[in-house]
N, C-alpha and C. Protein backbone atom coordinates (compact mmCIF):
# COMPACT_ATOMS: atom_id res chain seq x y z
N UNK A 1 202.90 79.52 97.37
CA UNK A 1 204.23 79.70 96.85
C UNK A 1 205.21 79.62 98.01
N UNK A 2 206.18 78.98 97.67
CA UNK A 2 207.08 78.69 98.54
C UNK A 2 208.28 79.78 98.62
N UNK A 3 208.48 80.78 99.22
CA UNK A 3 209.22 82.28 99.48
C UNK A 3 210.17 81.71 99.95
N UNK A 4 211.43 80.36 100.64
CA UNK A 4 211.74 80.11 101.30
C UNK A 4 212.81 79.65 99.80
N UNK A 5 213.11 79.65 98.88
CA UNK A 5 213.14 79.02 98.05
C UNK A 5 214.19 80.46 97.53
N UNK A 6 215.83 79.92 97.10
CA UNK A 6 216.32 81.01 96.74
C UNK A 6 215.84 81.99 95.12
N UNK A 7 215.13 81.22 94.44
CA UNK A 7 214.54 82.05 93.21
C UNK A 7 213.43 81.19 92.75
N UNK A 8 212.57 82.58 93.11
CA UNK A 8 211.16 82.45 92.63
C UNK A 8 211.02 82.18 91.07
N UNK A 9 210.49 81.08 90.89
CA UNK A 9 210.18 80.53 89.34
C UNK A 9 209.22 81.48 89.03
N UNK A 10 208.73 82.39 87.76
CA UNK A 10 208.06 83.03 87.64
C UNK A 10 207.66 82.64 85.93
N UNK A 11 206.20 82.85 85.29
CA UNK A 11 205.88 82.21 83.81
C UNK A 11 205.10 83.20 83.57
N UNK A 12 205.42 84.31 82.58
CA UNK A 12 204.20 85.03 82.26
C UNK A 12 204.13 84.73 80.50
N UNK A 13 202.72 84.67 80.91
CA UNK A 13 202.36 84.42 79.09
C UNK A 13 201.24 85.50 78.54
N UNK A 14 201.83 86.28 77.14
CA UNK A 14 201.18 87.62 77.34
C UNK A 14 201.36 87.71 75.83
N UNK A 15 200.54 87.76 74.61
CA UNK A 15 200.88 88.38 73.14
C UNK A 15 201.35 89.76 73.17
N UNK A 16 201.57 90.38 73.79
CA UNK A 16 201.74 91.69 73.75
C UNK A 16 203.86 92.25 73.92
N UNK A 17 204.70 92.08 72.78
CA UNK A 17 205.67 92.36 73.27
C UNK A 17 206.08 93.09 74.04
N UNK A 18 205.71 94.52 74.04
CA UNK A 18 206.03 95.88 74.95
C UNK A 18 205.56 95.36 76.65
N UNK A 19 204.34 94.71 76.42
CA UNK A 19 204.38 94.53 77.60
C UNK A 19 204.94 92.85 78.78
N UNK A 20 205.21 92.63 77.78
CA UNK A 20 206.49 91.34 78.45
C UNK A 20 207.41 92.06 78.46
N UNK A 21 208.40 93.32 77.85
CA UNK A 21 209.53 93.67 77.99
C UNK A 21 209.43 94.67 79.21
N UNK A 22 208.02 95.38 79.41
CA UNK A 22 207.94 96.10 80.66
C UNK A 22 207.52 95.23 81.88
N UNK A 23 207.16 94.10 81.74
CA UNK A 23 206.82 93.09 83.00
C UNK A 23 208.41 92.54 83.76
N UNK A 24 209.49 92.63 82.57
CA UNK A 24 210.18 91.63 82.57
C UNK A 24 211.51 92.71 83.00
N UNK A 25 211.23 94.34 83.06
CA UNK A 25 212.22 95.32 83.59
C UNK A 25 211.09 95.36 84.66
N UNK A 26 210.00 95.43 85.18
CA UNK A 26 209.84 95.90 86.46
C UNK A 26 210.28 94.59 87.57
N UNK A 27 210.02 93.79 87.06
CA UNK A 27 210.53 92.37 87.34
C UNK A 27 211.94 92.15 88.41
N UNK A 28 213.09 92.77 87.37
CA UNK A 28 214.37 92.46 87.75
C UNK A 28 215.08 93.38 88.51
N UNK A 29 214.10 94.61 88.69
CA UNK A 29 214.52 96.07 89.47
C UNK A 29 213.50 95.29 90.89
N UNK A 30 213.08 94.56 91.14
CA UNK A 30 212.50 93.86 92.34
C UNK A 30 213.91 93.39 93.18
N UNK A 31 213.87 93.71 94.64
CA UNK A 31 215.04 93.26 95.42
C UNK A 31 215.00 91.54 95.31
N UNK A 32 214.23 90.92 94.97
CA UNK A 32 213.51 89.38 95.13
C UNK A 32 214.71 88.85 93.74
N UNK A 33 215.03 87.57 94.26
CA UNK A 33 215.40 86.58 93.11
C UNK A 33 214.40 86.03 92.50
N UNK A 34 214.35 86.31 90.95
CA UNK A 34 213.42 85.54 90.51
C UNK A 34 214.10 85.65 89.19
N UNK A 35 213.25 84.48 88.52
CA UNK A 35 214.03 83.67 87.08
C UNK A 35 212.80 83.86 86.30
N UNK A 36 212.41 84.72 85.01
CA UNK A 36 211.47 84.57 84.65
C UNK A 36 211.46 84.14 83.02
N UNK A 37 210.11 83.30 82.56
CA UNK A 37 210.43 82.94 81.48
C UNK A 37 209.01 83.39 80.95
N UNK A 38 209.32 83.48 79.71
CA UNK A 38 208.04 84.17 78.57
C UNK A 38 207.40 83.75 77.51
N UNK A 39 206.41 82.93 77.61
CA UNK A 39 205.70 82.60 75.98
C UNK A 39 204.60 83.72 75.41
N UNK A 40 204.90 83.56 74.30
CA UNK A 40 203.58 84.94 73.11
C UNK A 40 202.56 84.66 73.35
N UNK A 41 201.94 83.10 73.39
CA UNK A 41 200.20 83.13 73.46
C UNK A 41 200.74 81.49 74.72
N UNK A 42 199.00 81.29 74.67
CA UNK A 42 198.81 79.99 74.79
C UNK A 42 198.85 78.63 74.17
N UNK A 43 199.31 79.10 73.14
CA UNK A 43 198.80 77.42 72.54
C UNK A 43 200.07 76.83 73.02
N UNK A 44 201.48 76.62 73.21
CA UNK A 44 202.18 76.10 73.93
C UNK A 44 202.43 76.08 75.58
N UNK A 45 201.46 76.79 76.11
CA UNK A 45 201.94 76.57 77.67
C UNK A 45 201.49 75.26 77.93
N UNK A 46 200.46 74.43 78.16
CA UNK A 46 200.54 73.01 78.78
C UNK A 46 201.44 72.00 78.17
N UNK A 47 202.52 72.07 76.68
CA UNK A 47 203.39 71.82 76.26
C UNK A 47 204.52 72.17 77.58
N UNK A 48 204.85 73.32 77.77
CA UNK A 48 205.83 73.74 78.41
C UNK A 48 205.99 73.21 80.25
N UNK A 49 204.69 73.11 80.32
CA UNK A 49 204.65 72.82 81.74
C UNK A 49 204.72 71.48 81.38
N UNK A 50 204.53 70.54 80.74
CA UNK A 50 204.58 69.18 80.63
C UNK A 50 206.00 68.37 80.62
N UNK A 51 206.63 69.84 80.16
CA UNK A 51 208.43 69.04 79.83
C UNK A 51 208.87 69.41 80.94
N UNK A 52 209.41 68.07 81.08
CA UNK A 52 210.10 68.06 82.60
C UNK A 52 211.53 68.78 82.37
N UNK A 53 212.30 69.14 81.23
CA UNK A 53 213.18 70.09 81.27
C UNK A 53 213.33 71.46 81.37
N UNK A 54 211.99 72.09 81.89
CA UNK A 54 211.73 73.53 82.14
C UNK A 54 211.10 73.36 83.83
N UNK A 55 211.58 73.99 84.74
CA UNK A 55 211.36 74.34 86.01
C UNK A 55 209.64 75.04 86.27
N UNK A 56 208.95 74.15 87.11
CA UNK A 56 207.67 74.44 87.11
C UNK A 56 207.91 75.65 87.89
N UNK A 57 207.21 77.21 87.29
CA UNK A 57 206.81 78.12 87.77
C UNK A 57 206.01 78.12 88.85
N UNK A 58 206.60 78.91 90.01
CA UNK A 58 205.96 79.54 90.74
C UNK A 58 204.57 79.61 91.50
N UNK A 59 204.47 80.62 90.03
CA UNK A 59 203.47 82.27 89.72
C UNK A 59 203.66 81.63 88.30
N UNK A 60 202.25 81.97 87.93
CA UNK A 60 201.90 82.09 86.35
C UNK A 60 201.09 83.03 86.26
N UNK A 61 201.63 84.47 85.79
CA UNK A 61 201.33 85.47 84.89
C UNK A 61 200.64 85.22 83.68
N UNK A 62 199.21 85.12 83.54
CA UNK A 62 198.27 85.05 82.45
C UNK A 62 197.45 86.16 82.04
N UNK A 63 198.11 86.44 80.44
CA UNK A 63 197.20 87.31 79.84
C UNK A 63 195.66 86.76 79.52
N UNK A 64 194.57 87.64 79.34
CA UNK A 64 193.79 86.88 78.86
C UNK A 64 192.99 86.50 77.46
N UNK A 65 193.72 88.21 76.82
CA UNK A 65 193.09 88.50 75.43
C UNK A 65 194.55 87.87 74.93
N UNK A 66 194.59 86.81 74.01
CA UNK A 66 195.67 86.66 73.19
C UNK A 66 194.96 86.01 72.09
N UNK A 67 195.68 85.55 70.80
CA UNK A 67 195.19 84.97 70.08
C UNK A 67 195.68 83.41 69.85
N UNK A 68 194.82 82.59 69.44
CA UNK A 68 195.29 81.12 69.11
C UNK A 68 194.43 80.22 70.49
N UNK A 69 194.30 80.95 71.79
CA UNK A 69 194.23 80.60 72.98
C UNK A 69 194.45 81.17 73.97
N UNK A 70 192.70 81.55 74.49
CA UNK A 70 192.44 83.31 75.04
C UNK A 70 193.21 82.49 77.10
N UNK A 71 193.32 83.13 77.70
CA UNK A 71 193.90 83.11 79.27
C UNK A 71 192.73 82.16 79.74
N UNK A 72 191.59 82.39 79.49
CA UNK A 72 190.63 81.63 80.23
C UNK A 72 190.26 80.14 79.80
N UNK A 73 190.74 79.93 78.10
CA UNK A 73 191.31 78.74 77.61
C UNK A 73 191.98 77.92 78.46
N UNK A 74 192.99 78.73 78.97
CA UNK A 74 195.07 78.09 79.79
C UNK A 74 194.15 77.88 80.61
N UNK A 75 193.69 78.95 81.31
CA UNK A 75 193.21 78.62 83.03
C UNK A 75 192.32 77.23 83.30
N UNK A 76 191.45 76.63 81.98
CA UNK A 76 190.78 75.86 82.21
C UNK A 76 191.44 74.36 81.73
N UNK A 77 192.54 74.64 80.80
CA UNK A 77 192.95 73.51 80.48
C UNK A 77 194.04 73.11 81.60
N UNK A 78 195.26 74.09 82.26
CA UNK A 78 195.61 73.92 83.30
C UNK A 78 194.79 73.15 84.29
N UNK A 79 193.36 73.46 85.02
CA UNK A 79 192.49 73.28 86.09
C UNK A 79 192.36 71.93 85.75
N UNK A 80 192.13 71.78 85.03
CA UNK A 80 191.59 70.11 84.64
C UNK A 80 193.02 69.57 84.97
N UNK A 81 194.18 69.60 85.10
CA UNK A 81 194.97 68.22 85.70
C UNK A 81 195.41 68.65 87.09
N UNK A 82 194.89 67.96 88.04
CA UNK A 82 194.96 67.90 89.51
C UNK A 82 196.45 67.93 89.54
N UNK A 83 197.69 67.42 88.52
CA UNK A 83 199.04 67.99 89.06
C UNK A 83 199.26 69.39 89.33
N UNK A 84 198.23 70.29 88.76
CA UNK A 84 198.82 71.46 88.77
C UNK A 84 197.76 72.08 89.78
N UNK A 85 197.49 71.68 90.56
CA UNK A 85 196.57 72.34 91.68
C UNK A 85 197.30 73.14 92.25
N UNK A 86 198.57 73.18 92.65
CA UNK A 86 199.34 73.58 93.09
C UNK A 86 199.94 75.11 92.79
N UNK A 87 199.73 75.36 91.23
CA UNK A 87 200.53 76.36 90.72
C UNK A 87 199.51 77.70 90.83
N UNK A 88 200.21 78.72 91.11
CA UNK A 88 199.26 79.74 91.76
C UNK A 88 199.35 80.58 90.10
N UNK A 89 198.10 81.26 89.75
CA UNK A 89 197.98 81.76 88.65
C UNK A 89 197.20 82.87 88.82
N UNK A 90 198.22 84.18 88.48
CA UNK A 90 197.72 85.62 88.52
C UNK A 90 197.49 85.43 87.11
N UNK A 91 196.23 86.04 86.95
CA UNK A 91 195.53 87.08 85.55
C UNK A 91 196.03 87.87 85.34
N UNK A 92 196.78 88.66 84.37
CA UNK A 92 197.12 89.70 84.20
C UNK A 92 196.65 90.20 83.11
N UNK A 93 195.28 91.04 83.72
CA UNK A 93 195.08 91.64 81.89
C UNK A 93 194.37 93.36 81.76
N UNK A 94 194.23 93.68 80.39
CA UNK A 94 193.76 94.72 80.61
C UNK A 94 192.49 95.33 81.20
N UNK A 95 191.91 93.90 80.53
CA UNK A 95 190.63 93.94 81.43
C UNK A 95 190.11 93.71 82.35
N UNK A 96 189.24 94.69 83.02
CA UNK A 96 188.66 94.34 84.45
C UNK A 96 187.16 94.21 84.13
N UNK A 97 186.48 93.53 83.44
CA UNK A 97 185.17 93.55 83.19
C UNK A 97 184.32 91.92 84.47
N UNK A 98 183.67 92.47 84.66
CA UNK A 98 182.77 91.64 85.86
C UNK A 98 183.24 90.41 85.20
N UNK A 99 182.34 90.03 84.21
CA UNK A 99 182.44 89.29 82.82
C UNK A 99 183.73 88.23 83.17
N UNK A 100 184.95 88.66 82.92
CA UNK A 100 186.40 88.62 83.14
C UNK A 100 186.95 88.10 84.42
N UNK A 101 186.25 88.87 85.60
CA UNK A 101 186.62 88.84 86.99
C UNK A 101 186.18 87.44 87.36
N UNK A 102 184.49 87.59 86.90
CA UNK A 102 184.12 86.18 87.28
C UNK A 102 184.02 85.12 86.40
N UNK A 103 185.00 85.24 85.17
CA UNK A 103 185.16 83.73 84.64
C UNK A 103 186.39 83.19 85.16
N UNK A 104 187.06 84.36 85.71
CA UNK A 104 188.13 83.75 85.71
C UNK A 104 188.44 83.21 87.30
N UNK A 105 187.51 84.05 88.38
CA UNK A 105 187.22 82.94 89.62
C UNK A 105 186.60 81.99 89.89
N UNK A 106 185.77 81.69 88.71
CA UNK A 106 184.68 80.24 88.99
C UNK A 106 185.96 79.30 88.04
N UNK A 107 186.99 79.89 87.66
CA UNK A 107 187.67 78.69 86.74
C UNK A 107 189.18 78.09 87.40
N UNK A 108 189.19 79.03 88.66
CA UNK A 108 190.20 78.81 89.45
C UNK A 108 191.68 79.38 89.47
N UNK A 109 191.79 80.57 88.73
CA UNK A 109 192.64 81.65 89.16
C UNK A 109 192.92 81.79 90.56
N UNK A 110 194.16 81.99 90.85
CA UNK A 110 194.49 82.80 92.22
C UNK A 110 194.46 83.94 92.61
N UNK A 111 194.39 84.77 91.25
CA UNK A 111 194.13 86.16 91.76
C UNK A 111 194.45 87.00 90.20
N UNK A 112 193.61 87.83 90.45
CA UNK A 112 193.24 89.04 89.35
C UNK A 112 193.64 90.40 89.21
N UNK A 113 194.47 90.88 88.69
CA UNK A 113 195.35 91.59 88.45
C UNK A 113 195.08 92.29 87.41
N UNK A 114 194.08 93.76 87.52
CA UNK A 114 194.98 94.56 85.87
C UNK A 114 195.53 95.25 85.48
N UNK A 115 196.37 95.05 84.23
CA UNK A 115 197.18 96.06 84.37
C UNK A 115 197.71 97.12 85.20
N UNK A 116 198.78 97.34 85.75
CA UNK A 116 198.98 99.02 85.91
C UNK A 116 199.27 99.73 84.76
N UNK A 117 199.11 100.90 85.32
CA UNK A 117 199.04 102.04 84.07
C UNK A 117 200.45 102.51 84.53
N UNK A 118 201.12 102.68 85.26
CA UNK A 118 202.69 103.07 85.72
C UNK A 118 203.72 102.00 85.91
N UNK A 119 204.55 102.23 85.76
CA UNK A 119 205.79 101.46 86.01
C UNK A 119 205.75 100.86 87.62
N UNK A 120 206.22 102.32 88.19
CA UNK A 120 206.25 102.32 89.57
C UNK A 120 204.96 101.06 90.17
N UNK A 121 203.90 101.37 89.79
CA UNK A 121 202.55 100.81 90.30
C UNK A 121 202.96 99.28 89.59
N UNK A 122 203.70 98.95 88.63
CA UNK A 122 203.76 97.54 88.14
C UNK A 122 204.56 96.94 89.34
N UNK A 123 205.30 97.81 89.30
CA UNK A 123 206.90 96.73 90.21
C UNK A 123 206.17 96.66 91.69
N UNK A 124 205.20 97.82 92.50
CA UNK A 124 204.64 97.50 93.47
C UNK A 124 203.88 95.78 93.44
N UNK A 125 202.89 95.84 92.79
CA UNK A 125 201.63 94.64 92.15
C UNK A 125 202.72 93.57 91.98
N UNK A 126 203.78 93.45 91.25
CA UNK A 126 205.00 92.79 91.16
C UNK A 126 204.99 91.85 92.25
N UNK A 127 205.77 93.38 93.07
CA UNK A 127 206.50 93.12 94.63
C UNK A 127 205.38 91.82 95.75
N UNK A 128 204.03 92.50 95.75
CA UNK A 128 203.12 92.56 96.44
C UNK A 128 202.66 90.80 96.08
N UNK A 129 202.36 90.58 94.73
CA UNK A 129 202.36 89.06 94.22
C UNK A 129 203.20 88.19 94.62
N UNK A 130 204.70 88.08 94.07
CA UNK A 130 205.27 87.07 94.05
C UNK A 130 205.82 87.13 95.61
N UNK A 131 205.62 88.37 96.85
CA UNK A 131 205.90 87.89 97.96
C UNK A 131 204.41 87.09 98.19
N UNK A 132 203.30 87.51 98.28
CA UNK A 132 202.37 86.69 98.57
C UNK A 132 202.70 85.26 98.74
N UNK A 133 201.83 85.12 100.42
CA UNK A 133 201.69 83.50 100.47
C UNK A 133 200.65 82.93 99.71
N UNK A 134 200.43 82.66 98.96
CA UNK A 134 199.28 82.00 97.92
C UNK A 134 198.44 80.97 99.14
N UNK A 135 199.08 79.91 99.73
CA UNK A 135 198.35 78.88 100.95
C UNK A 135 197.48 79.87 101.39
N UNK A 136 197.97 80.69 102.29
CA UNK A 136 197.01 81.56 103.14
C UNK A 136 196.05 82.23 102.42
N UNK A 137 196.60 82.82 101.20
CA UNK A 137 195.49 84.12 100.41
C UNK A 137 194.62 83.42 100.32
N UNK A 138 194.45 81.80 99.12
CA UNK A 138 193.26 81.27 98.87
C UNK A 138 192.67 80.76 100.36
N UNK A 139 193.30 80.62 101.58
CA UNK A 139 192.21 79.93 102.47
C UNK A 139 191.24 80.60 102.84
N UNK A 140 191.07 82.12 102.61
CA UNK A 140 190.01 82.87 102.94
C UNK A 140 189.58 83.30 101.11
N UNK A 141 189.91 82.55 100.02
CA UNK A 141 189.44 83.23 98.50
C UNK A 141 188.49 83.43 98.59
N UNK A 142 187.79 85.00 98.17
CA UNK A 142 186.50 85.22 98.14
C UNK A 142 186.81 86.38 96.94
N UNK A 143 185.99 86.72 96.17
CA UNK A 143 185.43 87.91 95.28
C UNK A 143 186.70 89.26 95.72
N UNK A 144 186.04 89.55 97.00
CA UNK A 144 186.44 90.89 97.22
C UNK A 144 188.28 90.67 97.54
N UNK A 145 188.89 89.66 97.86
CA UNK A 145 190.43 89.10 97.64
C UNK A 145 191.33 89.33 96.63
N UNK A 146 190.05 88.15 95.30
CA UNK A 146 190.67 87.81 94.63
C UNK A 146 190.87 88.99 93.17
N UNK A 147 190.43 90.20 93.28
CA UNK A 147 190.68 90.95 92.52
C UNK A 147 191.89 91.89 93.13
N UNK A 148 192.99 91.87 92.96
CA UNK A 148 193.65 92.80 93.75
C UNK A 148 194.09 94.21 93.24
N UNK A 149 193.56 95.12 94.06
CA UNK A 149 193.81 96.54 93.48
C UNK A 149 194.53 97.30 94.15
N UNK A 150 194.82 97.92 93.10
CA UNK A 150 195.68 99.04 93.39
C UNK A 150 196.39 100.36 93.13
């Protein structure tokens, strides 16, 4: 991710309203410029990234339990077009099951994220993500990295 850049493009896609409206206040209480935009499930994100009239995100914020088209669906239909090698994609979900952790690093996630249970602890994980250099994090990606806790 390019930090150099006056507003961070940011895409979270999440079925869960309450928690897009709490992603999207811990979000804007961040000292960081960022522009964020929100779809309900998956079945339109490779639609969205395809139209060249929406600003390619960032950071892509992926739920993984949704319906129509679960996160690990996106993650794999994303992976398959080498344009988007580029786009760094946090997991964001409730679950932390091995299961979870490692489908979603053999499928090429940038990093694994679940839930916080606090506000405070969201806007940290927030903070802590979208400053992340993504180049550097993946040049050492390993297991114990790519789950980030906190």
């Amino acid at each position: 991710m390019n930090n150099t850049k006056a507003t961070i493009e940011v895409l979270l896609v999440d079925d869960d309203a309450d928690d897009r409206n709490t992603f999207s206040d811990a979000l804007s209480e961040l000292k960081i410029q960022t522009h964020l935009h929100m779809l309900e499930d998956g079945r339109n994100l490779l639609e969205y990234l395809e139209n060249p009239d929406n600003k390619m995100p960032d950071i892509l914020f992926l739920d993984l339990n949704m319906p129509y088209k679960s996160g690990v669906e996106c993650l794999m239909e994303i992976r398959q077009h080498p344009k988007y090698n580029d786009l760094s994609i946090a997991i964001y979900s409730a679950s932390s099951t091995d299961k979870d952790i490692e489908e979603t690093f053999i499928n090429g996630a940038n990093i694994y994220i679940k839930k916080p249970n606090s506000f405070a602890q969201l806007k940290k994980v927030l903070s802590d993500v979208v400053n992340m250099n993504f180049q550097f994090h993946n040049s050492g990606l390993n297991k114990e990295t790519f789950l980030l806790n906190i």
